[in-house]
Protein backbone atom coordinates (compact mmCIF):
# COMPACT_ATOMS: atom_id res chain seq x y z
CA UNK A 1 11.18 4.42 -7.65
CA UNK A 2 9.49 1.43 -7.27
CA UNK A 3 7.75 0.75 -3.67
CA UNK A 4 5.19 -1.05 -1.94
CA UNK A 5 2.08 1.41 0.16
CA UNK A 6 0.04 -0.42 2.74
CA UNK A 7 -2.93 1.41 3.57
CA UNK A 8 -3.89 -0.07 7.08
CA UNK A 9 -7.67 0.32 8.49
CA UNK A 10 -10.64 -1.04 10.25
CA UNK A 11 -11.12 -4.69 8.59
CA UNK A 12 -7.34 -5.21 7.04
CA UNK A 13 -5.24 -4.09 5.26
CA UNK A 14 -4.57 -3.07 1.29
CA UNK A 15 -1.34 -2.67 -0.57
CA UNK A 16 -0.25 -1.35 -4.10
CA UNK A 17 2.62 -1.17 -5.69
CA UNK A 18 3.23 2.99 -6.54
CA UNK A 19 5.98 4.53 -8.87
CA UNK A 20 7.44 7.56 -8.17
C-alpha cells in the first residue's frame, strides 16, 4: 500500500511516502 511515515524529533519533523 501506499502511505505517508512522519518521523517526529527534536527540530521538526520529516515525512516519506513508503510502499508496502
Amino acid at each position: 500500500s501506499d502511505n505517508s511515515v512522519v518521523l517526529r524529533y527534536g527540530d521538526g519533523e520529516y515525512s516519506y511516502p513508503v510502499v508496502d
